[in-house]
Every structure is written in C-alpha cells, then in structure tokens.
C-alpha atoms as a PDB file:
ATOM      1  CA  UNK A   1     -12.291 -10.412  -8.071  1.00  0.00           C
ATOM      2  CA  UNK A   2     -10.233 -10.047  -4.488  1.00  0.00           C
ATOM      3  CA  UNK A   3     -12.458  -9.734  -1.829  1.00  0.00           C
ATOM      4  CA  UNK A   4     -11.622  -9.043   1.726  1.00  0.00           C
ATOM      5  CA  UNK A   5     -12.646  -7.351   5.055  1.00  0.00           C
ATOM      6  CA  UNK A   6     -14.245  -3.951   4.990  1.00  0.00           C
ATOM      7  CA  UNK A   7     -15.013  -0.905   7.884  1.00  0.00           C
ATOM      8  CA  UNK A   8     -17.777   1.280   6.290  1.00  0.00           C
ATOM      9  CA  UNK A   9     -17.536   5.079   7.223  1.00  0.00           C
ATOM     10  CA  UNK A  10     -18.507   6.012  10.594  1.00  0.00           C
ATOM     11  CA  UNK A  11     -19.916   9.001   9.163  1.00  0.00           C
ATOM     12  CA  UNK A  12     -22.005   6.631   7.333  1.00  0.00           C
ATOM     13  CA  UNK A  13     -21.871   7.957   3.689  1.00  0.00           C
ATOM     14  CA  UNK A  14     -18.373   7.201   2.202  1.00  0.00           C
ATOM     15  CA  UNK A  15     -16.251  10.351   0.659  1.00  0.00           C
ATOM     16  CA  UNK A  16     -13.031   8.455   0.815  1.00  0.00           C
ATOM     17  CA  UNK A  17     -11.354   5.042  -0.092  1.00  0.00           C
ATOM     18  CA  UNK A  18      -8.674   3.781   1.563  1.00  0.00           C
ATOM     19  CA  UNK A  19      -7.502   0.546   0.132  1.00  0.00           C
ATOM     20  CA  UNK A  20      -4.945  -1.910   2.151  1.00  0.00           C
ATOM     21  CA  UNK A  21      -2.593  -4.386   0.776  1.00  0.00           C
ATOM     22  CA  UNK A  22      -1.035  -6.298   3.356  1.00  0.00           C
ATOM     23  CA  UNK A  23       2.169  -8.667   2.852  1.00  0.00           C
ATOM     24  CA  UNK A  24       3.270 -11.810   2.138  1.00  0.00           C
ATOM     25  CA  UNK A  25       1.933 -14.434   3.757  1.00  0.00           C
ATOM     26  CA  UNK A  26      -1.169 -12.478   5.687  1.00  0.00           C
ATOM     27  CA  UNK A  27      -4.409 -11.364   4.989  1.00  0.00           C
ATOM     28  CA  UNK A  28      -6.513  -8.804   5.073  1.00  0.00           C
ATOM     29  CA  UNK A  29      -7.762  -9.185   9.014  1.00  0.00           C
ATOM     30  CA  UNK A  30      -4.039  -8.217   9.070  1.00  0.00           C
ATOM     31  CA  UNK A  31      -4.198  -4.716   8.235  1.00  0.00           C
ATOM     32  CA  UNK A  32      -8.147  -3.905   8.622  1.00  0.00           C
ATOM     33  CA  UNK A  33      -7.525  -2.999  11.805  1.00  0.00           C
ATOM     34  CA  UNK A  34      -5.629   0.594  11.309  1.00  0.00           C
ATOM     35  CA  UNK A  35      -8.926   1.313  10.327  1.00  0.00           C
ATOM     36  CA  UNK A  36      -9.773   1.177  13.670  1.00  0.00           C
ATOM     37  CA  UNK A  37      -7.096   2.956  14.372  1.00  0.00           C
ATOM     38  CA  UNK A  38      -7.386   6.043  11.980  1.00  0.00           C
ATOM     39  CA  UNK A  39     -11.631   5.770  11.734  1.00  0.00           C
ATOM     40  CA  UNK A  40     -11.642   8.937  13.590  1.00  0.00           C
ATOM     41  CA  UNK A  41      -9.104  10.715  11.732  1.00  0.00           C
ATOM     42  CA  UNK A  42     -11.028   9.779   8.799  1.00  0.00           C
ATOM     43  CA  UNK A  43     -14.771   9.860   9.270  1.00  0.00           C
ATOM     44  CA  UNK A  44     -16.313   9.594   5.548  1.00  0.00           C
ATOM     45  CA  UNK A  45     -13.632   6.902   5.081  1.00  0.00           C
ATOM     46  CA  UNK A  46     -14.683   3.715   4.239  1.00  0.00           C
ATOM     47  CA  UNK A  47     -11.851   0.783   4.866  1.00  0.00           C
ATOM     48  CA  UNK A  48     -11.375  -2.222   2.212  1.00  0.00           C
ATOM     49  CA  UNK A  49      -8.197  -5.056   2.789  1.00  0.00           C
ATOM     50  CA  UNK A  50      -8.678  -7.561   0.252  1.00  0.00           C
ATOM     51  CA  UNK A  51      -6.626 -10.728   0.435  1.00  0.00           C
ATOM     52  CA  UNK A  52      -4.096 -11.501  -2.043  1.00  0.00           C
ATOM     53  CA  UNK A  53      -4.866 -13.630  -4.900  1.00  0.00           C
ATOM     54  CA  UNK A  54      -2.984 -16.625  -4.126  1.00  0.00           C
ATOM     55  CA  UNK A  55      -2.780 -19.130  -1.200  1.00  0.00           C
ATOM     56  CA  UNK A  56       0.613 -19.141   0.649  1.00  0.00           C
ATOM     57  CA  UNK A  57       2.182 -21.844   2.107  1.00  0.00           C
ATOM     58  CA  UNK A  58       1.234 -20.520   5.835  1.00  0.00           C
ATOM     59  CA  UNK A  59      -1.935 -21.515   6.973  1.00  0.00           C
ATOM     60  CA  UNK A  60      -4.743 -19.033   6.239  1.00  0.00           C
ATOM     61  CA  UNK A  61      -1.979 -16.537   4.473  1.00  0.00           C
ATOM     62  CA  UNK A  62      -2.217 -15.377   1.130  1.00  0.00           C
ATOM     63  CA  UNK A  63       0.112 -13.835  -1.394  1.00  0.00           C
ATOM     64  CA  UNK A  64       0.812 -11.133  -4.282  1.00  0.00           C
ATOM     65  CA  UNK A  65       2.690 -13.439  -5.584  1.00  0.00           C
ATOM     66  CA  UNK A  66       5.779 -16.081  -5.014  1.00  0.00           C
ATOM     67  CA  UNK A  67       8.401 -15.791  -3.121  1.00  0.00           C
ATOM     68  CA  UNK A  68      11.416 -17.791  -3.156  1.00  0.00           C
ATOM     69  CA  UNK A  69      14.620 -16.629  -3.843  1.00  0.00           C
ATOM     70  CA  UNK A  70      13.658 -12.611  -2.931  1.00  0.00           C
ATOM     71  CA  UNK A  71      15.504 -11.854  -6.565  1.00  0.00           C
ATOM     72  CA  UNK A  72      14.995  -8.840  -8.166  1.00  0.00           C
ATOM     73  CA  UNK A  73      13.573 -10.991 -11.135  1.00  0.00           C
ATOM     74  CA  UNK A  74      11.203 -12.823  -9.213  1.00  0.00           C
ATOM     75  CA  UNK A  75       9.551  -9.166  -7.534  1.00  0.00           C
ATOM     76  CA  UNK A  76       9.071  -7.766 -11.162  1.00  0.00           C
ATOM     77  CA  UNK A  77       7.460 -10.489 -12.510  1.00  0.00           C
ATOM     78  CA  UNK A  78       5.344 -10.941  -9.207  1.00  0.00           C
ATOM     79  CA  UNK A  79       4.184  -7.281  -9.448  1.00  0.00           C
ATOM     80  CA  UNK A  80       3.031  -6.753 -13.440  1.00  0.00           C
ATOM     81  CA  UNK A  81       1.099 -10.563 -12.762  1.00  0.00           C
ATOM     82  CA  UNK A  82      -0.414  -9.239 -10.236  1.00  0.00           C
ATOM     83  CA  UNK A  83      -1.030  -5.564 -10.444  1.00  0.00           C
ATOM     84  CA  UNK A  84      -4.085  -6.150 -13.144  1.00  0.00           C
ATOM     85  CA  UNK A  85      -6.274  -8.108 -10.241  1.00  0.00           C
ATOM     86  CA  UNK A  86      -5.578  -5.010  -8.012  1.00  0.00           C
ATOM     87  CA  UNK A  87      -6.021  -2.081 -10.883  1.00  0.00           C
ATOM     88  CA  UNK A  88      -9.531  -4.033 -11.630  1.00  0.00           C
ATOM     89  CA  UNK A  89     -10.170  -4.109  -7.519  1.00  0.00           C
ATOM     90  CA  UNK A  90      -9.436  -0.703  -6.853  1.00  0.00           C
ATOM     91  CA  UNK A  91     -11.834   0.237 -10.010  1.00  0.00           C
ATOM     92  CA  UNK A  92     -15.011  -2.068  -8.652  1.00  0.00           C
ATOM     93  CA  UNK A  93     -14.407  -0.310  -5.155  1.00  0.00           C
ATOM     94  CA  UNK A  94     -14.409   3.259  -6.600  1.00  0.00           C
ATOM     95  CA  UNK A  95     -17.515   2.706  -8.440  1.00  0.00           C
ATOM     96  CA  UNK A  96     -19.242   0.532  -5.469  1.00  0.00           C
ATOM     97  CA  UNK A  97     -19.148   3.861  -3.371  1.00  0.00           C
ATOM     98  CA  UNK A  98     -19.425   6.603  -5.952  1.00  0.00           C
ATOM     99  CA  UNK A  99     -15.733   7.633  -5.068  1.00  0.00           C
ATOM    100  CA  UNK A 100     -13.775   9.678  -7.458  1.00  0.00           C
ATOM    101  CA  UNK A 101      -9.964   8.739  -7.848  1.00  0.00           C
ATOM    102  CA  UNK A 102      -8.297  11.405  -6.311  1.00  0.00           C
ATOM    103  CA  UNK A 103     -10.277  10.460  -3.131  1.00  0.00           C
ATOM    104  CA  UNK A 104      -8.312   7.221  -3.121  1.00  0.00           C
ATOM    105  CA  UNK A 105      -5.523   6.102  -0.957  1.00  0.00           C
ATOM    106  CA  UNK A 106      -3.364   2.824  -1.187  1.00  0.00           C
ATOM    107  CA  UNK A 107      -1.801   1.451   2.235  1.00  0.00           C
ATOM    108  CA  UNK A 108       0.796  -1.328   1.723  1.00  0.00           C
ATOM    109  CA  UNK A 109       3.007  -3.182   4.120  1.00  0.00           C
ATOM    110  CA  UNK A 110       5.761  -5.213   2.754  1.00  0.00           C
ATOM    111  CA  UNK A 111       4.933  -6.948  -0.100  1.00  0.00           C
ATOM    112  CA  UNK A 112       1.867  -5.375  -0.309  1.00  0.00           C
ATOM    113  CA  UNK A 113       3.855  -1.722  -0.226  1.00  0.00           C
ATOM    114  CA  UNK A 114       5.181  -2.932  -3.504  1.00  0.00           C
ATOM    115  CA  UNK A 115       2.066  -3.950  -5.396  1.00  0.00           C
ATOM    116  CA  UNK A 116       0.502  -0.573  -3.786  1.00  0.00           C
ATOM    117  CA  UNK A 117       3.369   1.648  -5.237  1.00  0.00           C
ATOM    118  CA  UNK A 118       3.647  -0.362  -8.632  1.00  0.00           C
ATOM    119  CA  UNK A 119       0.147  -0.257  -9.526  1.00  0.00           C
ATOM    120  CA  UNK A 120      -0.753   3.295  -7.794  1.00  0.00           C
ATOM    121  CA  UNK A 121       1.812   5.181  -9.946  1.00  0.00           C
ATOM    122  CA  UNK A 122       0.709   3.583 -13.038  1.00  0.00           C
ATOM    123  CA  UNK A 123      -3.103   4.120 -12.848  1.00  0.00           C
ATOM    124  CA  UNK A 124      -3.664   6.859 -15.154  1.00  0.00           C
ATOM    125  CA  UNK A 125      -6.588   8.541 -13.065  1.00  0.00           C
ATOM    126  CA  UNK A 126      -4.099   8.809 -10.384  1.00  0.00           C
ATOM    127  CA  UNK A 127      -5.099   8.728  -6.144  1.00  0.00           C
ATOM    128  CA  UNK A 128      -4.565  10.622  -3.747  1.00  0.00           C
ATOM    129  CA  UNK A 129      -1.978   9.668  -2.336  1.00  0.00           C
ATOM    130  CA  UNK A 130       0.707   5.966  -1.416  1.00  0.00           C
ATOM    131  CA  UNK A 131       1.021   4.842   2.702  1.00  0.00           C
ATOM    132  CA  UNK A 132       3.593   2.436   2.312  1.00  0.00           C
ATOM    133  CA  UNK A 133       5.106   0.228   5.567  1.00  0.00           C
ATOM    134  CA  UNK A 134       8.226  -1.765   5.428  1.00  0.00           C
ATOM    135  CA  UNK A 135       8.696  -2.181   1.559  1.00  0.00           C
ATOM    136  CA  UNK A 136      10.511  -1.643  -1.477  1.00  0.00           C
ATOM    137  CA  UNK A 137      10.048  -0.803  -5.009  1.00  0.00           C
ATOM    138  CA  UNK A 138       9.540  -3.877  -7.470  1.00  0.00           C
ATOM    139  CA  UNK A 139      10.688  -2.386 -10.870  1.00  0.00           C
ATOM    140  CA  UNK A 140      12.596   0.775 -10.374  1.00  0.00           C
ATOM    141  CA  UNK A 141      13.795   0.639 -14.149  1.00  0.00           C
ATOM    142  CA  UNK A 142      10.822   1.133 -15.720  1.00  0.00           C
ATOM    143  CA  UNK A 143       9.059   3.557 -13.394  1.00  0.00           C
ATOM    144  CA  UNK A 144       9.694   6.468 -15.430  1.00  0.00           C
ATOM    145  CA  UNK A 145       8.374   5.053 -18.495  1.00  0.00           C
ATOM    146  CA  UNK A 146       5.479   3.398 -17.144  1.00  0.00           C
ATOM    147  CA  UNK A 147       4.699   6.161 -14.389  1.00  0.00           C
ATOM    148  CA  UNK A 148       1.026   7.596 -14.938  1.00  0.00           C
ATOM    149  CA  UNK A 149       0.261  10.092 -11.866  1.00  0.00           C
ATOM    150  CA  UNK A 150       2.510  11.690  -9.023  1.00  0.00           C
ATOM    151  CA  UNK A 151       0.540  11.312  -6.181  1.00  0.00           C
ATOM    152  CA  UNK A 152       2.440  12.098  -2.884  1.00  0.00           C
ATOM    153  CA  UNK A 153       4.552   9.507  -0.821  1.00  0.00           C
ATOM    154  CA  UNK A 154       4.632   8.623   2.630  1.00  0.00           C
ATOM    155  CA  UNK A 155       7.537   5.439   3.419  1.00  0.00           C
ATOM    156  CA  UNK A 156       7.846   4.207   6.800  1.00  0.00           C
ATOM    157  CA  UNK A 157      10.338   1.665   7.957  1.00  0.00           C
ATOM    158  CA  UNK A 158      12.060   0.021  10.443  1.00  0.00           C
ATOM    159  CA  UNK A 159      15.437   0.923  11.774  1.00  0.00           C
ATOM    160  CA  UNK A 160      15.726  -3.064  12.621  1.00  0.00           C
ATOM    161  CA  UNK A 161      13.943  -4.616   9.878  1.00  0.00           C
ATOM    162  CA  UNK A 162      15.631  -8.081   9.263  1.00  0.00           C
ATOM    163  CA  UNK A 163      13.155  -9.102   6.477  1.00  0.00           C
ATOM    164  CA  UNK A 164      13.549  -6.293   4.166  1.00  0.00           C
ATOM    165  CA  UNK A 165      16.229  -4.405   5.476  1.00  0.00           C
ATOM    166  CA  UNK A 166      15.851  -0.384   6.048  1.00  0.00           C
ATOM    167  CA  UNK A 167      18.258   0.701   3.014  1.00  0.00           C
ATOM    168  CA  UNK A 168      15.438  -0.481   0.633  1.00  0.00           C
ATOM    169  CA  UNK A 169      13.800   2.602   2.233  1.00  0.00           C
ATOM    170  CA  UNK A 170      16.303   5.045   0.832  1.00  0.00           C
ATOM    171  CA  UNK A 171      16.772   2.666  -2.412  1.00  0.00           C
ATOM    172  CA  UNK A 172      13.594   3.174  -2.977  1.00  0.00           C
ATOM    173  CA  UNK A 173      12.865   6.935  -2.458  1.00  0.00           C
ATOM    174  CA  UNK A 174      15.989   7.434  -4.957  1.00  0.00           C
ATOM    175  CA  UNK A 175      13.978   6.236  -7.680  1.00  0.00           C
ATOM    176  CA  UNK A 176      10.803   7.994  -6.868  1.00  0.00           C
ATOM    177  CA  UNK A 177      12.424  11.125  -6.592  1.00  0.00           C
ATOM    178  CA  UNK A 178      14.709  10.003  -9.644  1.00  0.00           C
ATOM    179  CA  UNK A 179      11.261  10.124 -11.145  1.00  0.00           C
ATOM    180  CA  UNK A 180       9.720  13.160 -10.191  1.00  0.00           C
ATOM    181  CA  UNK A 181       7.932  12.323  -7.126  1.00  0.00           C
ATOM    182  CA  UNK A 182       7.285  14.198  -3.557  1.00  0.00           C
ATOM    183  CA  UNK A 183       8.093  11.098  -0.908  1.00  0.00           C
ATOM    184  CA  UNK A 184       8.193  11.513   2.673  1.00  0.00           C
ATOM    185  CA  UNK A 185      10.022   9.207   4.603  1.00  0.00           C
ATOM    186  CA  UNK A 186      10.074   8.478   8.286  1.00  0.00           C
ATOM    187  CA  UNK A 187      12.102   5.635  10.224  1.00  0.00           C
ATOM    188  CA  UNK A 188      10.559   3.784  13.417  1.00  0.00           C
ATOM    189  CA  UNK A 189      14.109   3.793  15.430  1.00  0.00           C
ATOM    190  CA  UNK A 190      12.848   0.410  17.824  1.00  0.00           C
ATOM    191  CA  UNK A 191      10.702  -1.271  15.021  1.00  0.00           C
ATOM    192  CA  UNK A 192      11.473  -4.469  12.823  1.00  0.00           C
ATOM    193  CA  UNK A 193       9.426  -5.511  10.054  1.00  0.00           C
ATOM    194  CA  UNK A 194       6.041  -4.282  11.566  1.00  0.00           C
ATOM    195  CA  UNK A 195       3.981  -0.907  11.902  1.00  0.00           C
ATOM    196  CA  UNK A 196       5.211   0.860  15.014  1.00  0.00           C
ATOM    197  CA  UNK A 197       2.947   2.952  17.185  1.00  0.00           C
ATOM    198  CA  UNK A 198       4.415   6.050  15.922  1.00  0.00           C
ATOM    199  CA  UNK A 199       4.156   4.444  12.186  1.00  0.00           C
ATOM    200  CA  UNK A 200       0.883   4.216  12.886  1.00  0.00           C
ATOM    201  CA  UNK A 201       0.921   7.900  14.524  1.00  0.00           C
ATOM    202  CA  UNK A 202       2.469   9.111  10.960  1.00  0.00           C
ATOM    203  CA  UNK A 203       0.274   7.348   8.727  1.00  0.00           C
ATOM    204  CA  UNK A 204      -2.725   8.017  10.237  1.00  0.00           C
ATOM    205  CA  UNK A 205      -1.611  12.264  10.116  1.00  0.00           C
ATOM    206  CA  UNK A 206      -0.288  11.692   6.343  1.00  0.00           C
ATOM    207  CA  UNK A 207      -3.994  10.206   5.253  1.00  0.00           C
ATOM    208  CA  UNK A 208      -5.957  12.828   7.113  1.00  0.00           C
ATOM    209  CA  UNK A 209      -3.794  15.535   5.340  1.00  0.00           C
ATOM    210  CA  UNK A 210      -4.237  14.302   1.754  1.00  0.00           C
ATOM    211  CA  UNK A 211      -7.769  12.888   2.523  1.00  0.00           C
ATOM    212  CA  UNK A 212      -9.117  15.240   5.215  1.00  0.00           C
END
C-alpha cells in the first residue's frame, strides 16, 4: 500500500478527498503543500500525496514508473503496472474517511497527471473530477475502450515547458474530447514545467467548483 503525507480537513470532519500524484522523480512533500494552498477553498477537504511506488535514481525521489527513453511504449506500460497500486490506494482512502466516489478528486503533475488521468477515467465508480499540471496522456488508443466515467477535466500547462513540451496539452485534450469528455484547459504564459501562481489560482477555483 502507498503511503504518503496527509492535511486532515480544517473543518475537522472530512466530506471530500483530494488525492495528489506528483511526478517523476519527487514525492509527496512535493505536492502536499497546495493543500495549504487551497485548505480554505476547501474546508471538509482532507489532503493525501502518497509517494510513488518505486525508488528513483534521485535521492529521496520516487517514481510511477521508469523512465528512460520517454517512448510512447515505455509510458503505456508504466501506467497499466502501475495504475492497480493507485486504484487499490484511492479505494483504502475512500473507505478510511467514509467518502463516497463522486466526492473524489485526483491532482497530478507530470508523470503523476498521467497515472491520475489513466486510472481516474477507468475507475468504474467514477470521481469527481481530474486537476492535471504539466502532463500528457499515457495510452490515448485505448481510452475509449477502457474509459469507465466522464468526470470533468481541468489541464494546465506551461507555455515554456522544456520537459514535456506544451503541445502534449492540446494532444492530449484531442483524445479526451475524441472520447467524450468536458476538459478545460488553461496555459501559464511565463511557466516551465512547474505549477504557476495562477495554475495554482485555476486549480484551486476548478476543485472548489466540482467539490464545493
């Protein structure tokens, strides 16, 4: 089971999950702190940022899975290996705090906006709703086939992302809306790959309006 950092509700009884999967390489002290950030915007919301399950070859970084050629090939098998650890994380949480699913949001930044979009749209309970920062979509191919909710979308990228440049932003709303799905995009003009203040500003308004 992933385990991680976790901000209980300042309300102090929990109506809301909001689950973060932060990227390649990190952990989840990484992103736990939006939850500083958005803990007013989101009272009864308790916070959870697990780490990845695998060490990465930085020092006190973890990882969804490999990366070393940033193939096509390589993210879809690194997704479906990993997505089960997630599905069965995201389950524990929900019943920890007596949360029903469509009181559940995923937050992902890079590689951890994949595994959030790959496993959120295939959990057949469905969520409330996908916060994804500077990602992409793993398997695009099969998302129609394998797609099990259509919770709405909220991408945010950089403009001068050099890691995974911006037009995987528009790649990957294509698909998703290919498929069916309401996405809302919005690009951080000064930002490379990192969560702008006004990212932050537009995530934190997207999760109060689909969890608020």
């Amino acid at each position: 089971m992933l385990s991680g950092p976790v901000q209980e509700p300042e309300s102090g009884k929990a109506d809301s999950l909001v689950i973060f999967c932060h990227g390649y390489g990190s952990n989840g002290d990484d992103l736990i702190s939006l939850g500083t950030k958005w803990r007013g915007l989101l009272q009864g919301a308790v916070f959870v940022a697990p780490n990845a399950p695998e060490k990465s070859p930085h020092p006190g970084g973890y990882q969804w899975f490999p990366i070393t050629d940033f193939s096509k090939e390589e993210r879809i098998k690194g997704a479906y290996t990993a997505a089960p650890g997630l599905d069965e994380f995201i389950d524990a949480n929900l019943d920890k705090y007596g949360i029903k699913p469509n009181r559940l949001a995923l937050v992902g930044f890079s590689q951890g906006t994949m595994m959030a979009l790959h496993v959120g749209l295939r959990r057949k309970a469905g969520l409330a709703g996908i916060l994804g920062y500077s990602g992409a979509l793993a398997a695009p191919a099969n998302l129609i086939s394998e797609m099990k909710c259509k919770p709405p979308i909220l991408l945010v990228h950089g403009a001068q992302d050099n890691v995974i440049p911006f037009p995987a932003l528009f790649e990957a709303i294509g698909a998703l809306e290919a498929a069916g799905l309401s996405v809302e995009k919005h690009l951080s003009y000064n930002a490379s790959h990192s969560i702008a203040p006004d990212g932050q500003e537009k995530g934190g308004a997207f999760l109060t309006r689909i969890l608020g």
